[in-house]
C-alpha atoms as a PDB file:
ATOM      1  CA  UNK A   1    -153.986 -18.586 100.280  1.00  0.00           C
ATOM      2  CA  UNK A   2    -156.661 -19.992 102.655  1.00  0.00           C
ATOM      3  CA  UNK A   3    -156.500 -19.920 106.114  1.00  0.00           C
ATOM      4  CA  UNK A   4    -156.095 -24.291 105.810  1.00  0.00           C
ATOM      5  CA  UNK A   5    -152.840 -23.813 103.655  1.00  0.00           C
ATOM      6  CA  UNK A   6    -151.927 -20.785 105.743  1.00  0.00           C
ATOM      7  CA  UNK A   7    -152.069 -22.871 108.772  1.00  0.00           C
ATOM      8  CA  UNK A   8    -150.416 -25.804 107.138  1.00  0.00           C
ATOM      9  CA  UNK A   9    -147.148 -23.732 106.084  1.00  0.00           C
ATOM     10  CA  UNK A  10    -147.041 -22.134 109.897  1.00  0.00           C
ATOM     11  CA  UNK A  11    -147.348 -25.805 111.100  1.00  0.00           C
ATOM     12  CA  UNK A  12    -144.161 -27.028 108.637  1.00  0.00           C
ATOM     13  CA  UNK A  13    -142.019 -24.446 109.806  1.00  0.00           C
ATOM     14  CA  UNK A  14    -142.641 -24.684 113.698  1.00  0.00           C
ATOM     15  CA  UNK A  15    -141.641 -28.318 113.038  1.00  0.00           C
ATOM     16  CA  UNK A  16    -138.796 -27.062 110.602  1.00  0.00           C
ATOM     17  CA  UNK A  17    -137.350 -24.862 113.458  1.00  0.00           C
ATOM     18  CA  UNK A  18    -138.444 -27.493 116.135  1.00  0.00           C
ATOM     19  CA  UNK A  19    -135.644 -30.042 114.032  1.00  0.00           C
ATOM     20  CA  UNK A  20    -133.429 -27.553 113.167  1.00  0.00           C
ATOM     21  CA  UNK A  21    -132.722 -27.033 116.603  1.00  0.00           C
ATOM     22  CA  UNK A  22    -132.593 -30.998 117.467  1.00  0.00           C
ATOM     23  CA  UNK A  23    -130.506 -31.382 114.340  1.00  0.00           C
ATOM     24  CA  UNK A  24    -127.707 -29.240 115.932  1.00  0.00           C
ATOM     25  CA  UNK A  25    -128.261 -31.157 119.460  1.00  0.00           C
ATOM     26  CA  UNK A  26    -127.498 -34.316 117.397  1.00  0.00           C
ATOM     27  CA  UNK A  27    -124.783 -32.648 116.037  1.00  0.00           C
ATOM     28  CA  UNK A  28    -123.400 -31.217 119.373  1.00  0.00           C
ATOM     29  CA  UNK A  29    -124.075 -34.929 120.824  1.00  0.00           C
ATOM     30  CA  UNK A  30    -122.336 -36.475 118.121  1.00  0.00           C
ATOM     31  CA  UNK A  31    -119.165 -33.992 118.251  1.00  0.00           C
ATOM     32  CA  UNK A  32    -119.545 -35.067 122.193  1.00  0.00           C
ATOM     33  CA  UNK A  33    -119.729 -38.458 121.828  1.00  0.00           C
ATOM     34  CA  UNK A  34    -116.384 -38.458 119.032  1.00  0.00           C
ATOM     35  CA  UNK A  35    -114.360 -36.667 122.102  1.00  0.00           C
ATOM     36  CA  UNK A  36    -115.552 -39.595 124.223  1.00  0.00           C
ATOM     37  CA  UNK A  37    -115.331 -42.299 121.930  1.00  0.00           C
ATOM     38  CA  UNK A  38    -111.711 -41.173 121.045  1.00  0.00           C
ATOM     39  CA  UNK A  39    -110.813 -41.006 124.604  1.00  0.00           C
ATOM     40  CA  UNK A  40    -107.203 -40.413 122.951  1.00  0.00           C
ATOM     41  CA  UNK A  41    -106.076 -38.543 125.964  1.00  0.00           C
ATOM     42  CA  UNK A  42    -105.846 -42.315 127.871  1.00  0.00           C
ATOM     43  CA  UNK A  43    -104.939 -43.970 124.776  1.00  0.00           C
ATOM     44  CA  UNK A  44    -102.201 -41.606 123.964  1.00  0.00           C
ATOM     45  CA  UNK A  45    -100.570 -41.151 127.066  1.00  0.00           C
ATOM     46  CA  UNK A  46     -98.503 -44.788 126.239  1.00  0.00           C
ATOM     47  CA  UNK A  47     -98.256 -43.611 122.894  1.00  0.00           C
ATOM     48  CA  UNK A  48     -96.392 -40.687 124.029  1.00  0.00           C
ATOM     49  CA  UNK A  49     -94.482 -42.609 126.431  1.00  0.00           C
ATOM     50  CA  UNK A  50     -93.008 -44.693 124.056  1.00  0.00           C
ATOM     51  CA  UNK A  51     -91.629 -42.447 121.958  1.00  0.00           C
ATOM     52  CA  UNK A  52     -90.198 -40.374 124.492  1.00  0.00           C
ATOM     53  CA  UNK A  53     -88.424 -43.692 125.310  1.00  0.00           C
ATOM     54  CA  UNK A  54     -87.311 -44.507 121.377  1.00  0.00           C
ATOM     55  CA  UNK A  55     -89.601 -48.020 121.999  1.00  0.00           C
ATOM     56  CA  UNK A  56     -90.591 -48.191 118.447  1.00  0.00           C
ATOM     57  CA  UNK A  57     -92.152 -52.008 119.215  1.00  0.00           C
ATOM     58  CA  UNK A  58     -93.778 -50.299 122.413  1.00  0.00           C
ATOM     59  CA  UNK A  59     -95.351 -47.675 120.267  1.00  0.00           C
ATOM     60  CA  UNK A  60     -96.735 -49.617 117.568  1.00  0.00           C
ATOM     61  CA  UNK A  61     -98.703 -51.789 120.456  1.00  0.00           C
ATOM     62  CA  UNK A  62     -99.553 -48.370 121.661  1.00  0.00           C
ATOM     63  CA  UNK A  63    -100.404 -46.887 118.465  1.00  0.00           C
ATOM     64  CA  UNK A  64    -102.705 -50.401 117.674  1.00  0.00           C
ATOM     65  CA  UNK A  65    -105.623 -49.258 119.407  1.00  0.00           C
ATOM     66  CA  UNK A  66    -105.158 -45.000 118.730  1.00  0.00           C
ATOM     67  CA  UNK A  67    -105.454 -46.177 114.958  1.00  0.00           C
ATOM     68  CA  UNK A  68    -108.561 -48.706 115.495  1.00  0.00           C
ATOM     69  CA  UNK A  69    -110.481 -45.672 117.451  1.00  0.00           C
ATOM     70  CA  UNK A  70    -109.557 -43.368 114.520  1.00  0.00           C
ATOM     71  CA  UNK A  71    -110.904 -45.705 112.019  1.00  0.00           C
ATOM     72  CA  UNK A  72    -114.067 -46.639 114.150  1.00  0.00           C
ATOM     73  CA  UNK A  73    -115.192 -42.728 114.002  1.00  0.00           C
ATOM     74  CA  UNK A  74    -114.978 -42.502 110.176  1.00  0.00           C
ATOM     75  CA  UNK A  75    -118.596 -43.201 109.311  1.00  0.00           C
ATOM     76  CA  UNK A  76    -119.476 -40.463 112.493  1.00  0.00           C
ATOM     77  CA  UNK A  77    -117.717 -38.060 110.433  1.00  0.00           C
ATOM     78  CA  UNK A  78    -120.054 -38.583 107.237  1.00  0.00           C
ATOM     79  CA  UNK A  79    -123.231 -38.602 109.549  1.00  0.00           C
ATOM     80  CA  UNK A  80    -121.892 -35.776 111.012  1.00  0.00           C
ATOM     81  CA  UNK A  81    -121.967 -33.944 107.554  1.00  0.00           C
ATOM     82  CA  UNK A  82    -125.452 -35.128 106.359  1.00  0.00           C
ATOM     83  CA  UNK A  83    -126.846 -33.967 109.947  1.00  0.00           C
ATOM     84  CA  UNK A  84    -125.298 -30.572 109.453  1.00  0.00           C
ATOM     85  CA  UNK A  85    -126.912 -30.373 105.774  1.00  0.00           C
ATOM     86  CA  UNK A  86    -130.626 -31.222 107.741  1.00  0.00           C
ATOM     87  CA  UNK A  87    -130.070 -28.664 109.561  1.00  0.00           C
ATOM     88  CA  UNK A  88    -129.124 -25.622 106.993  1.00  0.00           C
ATOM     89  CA  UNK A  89    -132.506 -27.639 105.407  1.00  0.00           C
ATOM     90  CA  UNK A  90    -134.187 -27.012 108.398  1.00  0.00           C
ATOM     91  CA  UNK A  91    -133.512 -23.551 108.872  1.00  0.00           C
ATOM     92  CA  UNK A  92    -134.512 -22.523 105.415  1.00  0.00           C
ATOM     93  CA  UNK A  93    -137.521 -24.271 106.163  1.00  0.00           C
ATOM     94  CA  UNK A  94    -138.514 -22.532 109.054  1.00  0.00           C
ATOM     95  CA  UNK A  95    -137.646 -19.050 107.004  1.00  0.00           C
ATOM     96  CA  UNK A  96    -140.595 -20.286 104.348  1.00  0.00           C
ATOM     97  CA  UNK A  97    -137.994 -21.337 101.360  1.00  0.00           C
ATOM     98  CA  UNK A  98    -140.100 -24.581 100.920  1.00  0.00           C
ATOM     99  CA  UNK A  99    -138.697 -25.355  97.753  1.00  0.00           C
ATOM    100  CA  UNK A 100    -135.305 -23.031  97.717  1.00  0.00           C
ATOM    101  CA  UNK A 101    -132.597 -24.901  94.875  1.00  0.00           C
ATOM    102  CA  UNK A 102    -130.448 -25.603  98.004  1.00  0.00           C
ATOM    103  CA  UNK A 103    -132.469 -27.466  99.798  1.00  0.00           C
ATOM    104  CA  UNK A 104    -132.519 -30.011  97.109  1.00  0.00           C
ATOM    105  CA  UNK A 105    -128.647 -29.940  97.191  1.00  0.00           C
ATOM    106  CA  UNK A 106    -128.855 -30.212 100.577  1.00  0.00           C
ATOM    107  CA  UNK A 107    -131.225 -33.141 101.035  1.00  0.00           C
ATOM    108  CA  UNK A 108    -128.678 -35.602  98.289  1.00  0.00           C
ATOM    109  CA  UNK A 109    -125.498 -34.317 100.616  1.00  0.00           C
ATOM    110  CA  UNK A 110    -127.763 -35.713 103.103  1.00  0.00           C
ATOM    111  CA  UNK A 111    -128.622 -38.879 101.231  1.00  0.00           C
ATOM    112  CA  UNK A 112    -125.224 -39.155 100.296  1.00  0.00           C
ATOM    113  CA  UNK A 113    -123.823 -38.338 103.734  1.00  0.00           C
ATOM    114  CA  UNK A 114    -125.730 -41.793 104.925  1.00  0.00           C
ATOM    115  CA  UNK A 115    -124.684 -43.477 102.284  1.00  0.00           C
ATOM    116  CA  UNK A 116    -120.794 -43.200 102.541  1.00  0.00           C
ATOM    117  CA  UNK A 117    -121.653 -43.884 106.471  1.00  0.00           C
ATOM    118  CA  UNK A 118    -123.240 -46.992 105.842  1.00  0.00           C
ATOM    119  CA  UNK A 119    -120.637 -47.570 103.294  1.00  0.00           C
ATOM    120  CA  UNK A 120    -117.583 -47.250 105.430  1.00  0.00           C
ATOM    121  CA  UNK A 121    -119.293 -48.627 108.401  1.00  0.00           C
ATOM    122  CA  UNK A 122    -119.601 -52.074 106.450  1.00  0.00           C
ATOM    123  CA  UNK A 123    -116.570 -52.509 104.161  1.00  0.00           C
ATOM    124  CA  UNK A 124    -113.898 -49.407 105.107  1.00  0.00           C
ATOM    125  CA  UNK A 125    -114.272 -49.996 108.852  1.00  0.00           C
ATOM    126  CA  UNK A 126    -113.605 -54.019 109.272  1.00  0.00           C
ATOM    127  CA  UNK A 127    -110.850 -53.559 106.808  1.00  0.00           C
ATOM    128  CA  UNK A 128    -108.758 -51.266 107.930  1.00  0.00           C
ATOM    129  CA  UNK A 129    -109.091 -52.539 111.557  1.00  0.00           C
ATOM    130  CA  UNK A 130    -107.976 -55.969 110.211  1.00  0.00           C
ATOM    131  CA  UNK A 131    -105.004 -54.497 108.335  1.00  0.00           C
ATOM    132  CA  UNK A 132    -103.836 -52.645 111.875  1.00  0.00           C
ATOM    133  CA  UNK A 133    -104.459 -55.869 113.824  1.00  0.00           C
ATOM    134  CA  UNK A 134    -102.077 -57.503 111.317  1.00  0.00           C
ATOM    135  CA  UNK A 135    -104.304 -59.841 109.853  1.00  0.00           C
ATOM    136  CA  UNK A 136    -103.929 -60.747 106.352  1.00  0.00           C
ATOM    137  CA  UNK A 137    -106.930 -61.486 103.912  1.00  0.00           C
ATOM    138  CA  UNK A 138    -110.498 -59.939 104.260  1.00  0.00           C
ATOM    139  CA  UNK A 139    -112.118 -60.827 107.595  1.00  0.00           C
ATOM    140  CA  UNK A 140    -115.472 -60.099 106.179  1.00  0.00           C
ATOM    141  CA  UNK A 141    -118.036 -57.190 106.676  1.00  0.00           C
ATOM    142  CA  UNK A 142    -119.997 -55.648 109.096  1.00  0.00           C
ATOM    143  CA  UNK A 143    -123.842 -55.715 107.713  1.00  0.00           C
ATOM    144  CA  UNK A 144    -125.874 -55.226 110.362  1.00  0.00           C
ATOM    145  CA  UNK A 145    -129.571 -54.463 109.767  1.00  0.00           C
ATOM    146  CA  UNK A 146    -128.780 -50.992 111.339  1.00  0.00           C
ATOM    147  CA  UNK A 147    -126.428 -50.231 108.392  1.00  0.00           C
ATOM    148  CA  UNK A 148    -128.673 -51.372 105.201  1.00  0.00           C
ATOM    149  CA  UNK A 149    -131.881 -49.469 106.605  1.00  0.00           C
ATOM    150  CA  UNK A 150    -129.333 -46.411 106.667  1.00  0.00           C
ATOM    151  CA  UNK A 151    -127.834 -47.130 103.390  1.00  0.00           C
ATOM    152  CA  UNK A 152    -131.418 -47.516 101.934  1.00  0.00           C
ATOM    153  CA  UNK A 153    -132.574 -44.555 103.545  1.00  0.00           C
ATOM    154  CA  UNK A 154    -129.855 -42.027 102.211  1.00  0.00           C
ATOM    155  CA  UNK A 155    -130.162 -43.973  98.537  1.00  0.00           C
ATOM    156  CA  UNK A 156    -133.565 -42.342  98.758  1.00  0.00           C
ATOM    157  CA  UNK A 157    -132.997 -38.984 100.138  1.00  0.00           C
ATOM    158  CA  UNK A 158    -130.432 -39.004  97.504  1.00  0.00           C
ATOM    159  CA  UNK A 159    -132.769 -39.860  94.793  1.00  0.00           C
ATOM    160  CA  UNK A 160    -135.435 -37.727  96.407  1.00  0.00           C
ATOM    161  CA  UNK A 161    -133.296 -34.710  96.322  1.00  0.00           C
ATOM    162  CA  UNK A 162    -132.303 -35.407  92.679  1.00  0.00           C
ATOM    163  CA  UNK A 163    -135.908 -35.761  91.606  1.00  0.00           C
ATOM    164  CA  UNK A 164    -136.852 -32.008  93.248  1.00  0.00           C
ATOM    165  CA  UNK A 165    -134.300 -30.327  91.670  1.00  0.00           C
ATOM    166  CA  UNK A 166    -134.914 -31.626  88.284  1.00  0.00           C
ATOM    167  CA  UNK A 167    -138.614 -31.057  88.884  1.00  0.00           C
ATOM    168  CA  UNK A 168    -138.047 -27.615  89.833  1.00  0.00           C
ATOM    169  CA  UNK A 169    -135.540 -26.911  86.486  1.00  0.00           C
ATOM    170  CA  UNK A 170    -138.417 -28.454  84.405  1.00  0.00           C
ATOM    171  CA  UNK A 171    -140.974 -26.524  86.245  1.00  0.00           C
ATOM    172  CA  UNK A 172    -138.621 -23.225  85.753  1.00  0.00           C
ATOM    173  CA  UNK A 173    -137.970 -24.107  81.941  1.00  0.00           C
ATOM    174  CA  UNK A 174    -142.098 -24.831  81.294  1.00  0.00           C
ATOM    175  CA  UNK A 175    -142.722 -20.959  83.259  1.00  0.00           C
ATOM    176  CA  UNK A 176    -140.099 -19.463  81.041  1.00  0.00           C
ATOM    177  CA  UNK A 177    -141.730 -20.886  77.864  1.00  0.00           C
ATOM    178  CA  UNK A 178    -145.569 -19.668  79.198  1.00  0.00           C
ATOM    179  CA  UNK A 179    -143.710 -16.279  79.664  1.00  0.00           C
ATOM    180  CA  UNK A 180    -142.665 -16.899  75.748  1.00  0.00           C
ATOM    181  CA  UNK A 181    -145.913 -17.968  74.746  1.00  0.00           C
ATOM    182  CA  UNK A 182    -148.054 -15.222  76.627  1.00  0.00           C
END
């Protein structure tokens, strides 16, 4: 290996261990910010209060806005499983396993991590907080620019992953048939 390539693979995994460890930040600020966001301790506390008293109409006005933070922090929960599947990438990375068979699994969880994010951010999300408001019919869906970018993005870290792994089966099928041949 020349000292160029050498240099180049020390340079991927500084960066590799340089996300790795921001990955798990992100994760750490995203387990944070899904303690804050939930803030159930304030929102339970009539909750709590109602059924102690046996106010069933008390605790389903209570309960209304427990249910709509619940549902809000759905797509967290798939970020929060494509960031920890950048990380494990990350790591492996930094260790040198470049092109390890996991890391291609890992990269389309990641994809599809975004995806279902983006996904339940747009159509899951609005619904279900219009079915606990009461509302009847579809109120419509929440497409912000913010959500197709992501949904685009993990379509082709999905695809991306896909590609590698099949690239990496045909490339271990066309060494097995040299091995043959030779």
């Amino acid at each position: 290996m020349s000292d160029t390539a050498a240099d180049a693979d020390s340079n991927l995994t500084g960066q590799a261990r340089t996300f790795e460890v921001l990955a798990y930040v992100a994760v750490a600020t995203l387990a944070v910010q899904f303690l804050l966001l939930l803030g159930l301790l304030r929102l339970i506390e009539p909750l709590w209060a109602a059924v102690l008293g046996g106010d069933w109409s008390a605790f389903k006005v209570a309960g209304q806005p427990v249910l709509r933070r619940l549902v809000g922090l759905i797509p967290v929960l798939c970020y929060l499983g494509g960031l920890l599947s950048a990380a494990k990438i990350f790591g492996r990375v930094s260790a040198g396993q470049l092109f390890a068979e996991a890391n291609f699994r890992d990269l389309g969880e990641v994809g599809s991590s975004l995806l279902w994010g983006a996904g339940t951010s747009a159509v899951l999300v609005p619904f279900l907080q219009m079915l606990i408001d009461g509302e009847r019919g579809f109120s419509g869906l929440n497409l912000e620019p913010e959500t197709w970018v992501i949904a685009v993005v993990g379509g082709f870290i999905l695809v991306l992953g896909r590609m590698m792994a099949r690239a990496r089966a045909e490339t271990s099928a066309l060494k097995a048939e040299l091995n043959d041949f030779v």
